[in-house]
C-alpha atoms as a PDB file:
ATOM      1  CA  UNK A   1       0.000   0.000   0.000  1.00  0.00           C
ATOM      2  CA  UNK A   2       2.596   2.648   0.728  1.00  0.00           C
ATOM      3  CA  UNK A   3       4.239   2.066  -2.691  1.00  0.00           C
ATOM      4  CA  UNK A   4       1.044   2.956  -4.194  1.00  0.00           C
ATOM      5  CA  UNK A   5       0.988   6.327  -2.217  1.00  0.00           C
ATOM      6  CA  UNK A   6       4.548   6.846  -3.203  1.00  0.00           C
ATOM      7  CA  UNK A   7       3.689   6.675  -6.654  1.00  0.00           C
ATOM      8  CA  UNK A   8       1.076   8.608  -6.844  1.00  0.00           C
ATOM      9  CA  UNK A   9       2.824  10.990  -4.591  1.00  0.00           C
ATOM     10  CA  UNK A  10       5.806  11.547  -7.093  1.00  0.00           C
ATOM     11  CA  UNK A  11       3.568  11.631 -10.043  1.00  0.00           C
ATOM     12  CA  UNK A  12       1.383  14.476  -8.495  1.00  0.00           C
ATOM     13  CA  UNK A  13       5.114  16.353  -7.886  1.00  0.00           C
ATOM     14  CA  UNK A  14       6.019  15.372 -11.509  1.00  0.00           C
ATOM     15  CA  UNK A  15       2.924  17.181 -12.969  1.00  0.00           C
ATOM     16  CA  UNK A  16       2.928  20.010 -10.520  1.00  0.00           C
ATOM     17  CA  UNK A  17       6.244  21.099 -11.222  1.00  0.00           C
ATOM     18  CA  UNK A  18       5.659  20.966 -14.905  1.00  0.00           C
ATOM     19  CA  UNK A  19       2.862  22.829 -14.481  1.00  0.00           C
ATOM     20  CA  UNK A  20       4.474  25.349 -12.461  1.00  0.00           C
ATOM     21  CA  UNK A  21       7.726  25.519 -14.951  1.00  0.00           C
ATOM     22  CA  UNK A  22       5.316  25.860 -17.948  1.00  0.00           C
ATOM     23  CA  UNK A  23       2.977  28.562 -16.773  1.00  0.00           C
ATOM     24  CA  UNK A  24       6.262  30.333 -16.108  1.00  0.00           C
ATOM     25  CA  UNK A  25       7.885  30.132 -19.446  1.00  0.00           C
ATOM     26  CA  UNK A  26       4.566  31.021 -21.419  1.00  0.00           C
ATOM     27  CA  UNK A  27       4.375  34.253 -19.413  1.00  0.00           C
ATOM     28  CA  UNK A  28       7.880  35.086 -19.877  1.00  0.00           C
ATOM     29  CA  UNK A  29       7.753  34.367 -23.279  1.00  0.00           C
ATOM     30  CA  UNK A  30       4.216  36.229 -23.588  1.00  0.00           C
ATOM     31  CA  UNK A  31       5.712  39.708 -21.041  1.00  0.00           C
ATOM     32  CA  UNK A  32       9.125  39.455 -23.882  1.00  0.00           C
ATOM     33  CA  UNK A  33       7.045  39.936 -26.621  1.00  0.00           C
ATOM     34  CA  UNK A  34       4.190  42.364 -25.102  1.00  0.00           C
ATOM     35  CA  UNK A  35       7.398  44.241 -23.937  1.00  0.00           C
ATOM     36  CA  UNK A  36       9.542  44.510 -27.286  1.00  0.00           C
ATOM     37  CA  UNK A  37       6.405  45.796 -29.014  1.00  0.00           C
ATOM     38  CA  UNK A  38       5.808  48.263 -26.268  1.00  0.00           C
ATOM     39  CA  UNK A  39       8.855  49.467 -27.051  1.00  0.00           C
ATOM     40  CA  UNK A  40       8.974  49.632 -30.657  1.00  0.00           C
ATOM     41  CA  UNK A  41       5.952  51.951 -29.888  1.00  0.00           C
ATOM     42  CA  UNK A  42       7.393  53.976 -27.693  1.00  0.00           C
ATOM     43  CA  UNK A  43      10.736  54.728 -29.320  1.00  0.00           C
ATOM     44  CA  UNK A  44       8.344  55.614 -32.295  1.00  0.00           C
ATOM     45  CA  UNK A  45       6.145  58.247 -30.559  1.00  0.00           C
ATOM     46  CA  UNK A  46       9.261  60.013 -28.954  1.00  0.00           C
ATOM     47  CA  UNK A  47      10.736  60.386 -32.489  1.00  0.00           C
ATOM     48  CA  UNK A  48       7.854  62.154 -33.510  1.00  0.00           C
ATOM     49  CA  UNK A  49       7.325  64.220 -30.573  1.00  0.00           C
ATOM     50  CA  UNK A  50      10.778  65.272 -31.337  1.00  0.00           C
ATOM     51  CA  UNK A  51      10.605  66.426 -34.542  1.00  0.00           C
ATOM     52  CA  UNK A  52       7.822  69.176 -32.971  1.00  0.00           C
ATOM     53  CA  UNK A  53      10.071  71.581 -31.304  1.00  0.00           C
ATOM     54  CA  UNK A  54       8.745  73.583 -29.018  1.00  0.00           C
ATOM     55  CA  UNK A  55       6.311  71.120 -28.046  1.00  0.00           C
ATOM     56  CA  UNK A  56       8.932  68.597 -27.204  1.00  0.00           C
ATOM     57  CA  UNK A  57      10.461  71.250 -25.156  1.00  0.00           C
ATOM     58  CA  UNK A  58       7.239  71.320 -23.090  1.00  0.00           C
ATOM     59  CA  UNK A  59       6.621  67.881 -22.943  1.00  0.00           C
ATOM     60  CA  UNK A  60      10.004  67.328 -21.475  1.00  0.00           C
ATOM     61  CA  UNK A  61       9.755  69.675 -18.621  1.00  0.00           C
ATOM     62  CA  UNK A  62       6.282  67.637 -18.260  1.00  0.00           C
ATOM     63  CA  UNK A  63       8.435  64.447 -17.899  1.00  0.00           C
ATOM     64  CA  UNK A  64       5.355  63.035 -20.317  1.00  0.00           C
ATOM     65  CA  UNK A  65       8.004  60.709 -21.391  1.00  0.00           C
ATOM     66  CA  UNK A  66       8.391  59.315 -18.192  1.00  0.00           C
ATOM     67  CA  UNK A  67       4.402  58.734 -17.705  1.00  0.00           C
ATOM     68  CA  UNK A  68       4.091  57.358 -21.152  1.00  0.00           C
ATOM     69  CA  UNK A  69       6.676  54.495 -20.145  1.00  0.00           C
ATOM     70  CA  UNK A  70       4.790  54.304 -16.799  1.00  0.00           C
ATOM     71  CA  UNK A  71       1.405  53.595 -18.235  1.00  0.00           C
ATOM     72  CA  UNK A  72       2.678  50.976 -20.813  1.00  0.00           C
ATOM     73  CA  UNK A  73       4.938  48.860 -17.711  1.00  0.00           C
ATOM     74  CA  UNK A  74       1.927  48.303 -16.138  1.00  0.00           C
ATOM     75  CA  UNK A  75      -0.101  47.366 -19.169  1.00  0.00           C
ATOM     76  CA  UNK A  76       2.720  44.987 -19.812  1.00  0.00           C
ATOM     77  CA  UNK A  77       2.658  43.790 -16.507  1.00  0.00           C
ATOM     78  CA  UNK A  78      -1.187  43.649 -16.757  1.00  0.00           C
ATOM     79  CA  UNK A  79      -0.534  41.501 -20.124  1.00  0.00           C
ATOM     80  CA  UNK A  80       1.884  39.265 -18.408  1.00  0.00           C
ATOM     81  CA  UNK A  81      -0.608  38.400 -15.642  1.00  0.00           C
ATOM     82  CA  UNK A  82      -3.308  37.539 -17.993  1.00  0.00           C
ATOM     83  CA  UNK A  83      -0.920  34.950 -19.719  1.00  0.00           C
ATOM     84  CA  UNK A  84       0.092  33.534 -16.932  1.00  0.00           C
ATOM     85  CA  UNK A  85      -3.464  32.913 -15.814  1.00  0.00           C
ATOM     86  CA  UNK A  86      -4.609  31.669 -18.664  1.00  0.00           C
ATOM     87  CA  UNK A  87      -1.686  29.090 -19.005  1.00  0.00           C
ATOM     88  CA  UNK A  88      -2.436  27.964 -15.710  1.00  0.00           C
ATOM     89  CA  UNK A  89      -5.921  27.820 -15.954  1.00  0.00           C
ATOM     90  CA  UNK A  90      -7.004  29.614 -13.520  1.00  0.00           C
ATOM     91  CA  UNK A  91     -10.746  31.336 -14.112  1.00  0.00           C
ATOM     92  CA  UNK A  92     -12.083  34.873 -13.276  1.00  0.00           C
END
């Protein structure tokens, strides 16, 4: 009887762990690409705000730069969490 409990013991383990490692490597994977588009985007607007002049002046001393990045962290961040759910599963 133990041996039974041991392997079903170590196969629960086995598929938790792989579970675990999984869910972790499809949000990575899912936050690296969310992030390197983000970015793209972002080094795109900022050339074009620069090429305005005076208005680029103002929106530096506005550090609008600064919010811009702020607001798209957390929607990677928000993207990143979403993966992960749904790669584990998990509902609501």
């Amino acid at each position: 009887m133990p041996a039974v409990l041991i392997a079903i013991l170590r196969w629960f383990i086995g598929f938790s762990i792989a579970k675990v490692v999984m869910s972790l490597a499809v949000g990575i994977v899912s936050y690296t690409i969310i992030q390197y588009f983000f970015d793209k985007y972002i080094n795109l607007a900022l050339g074009q705000i620069s090429l305005m002049g005076d208005v680029a002046a103002l929106m530096a001393i506005a550090q609008l730069d600064h919010a811009i990045s702020v607001v798209f962290g957390a929607l990677s961040i928000k993207g990143f969490m979403i993966a992960t759910k749904i790669a584990v599963g998990a509902r609501g």
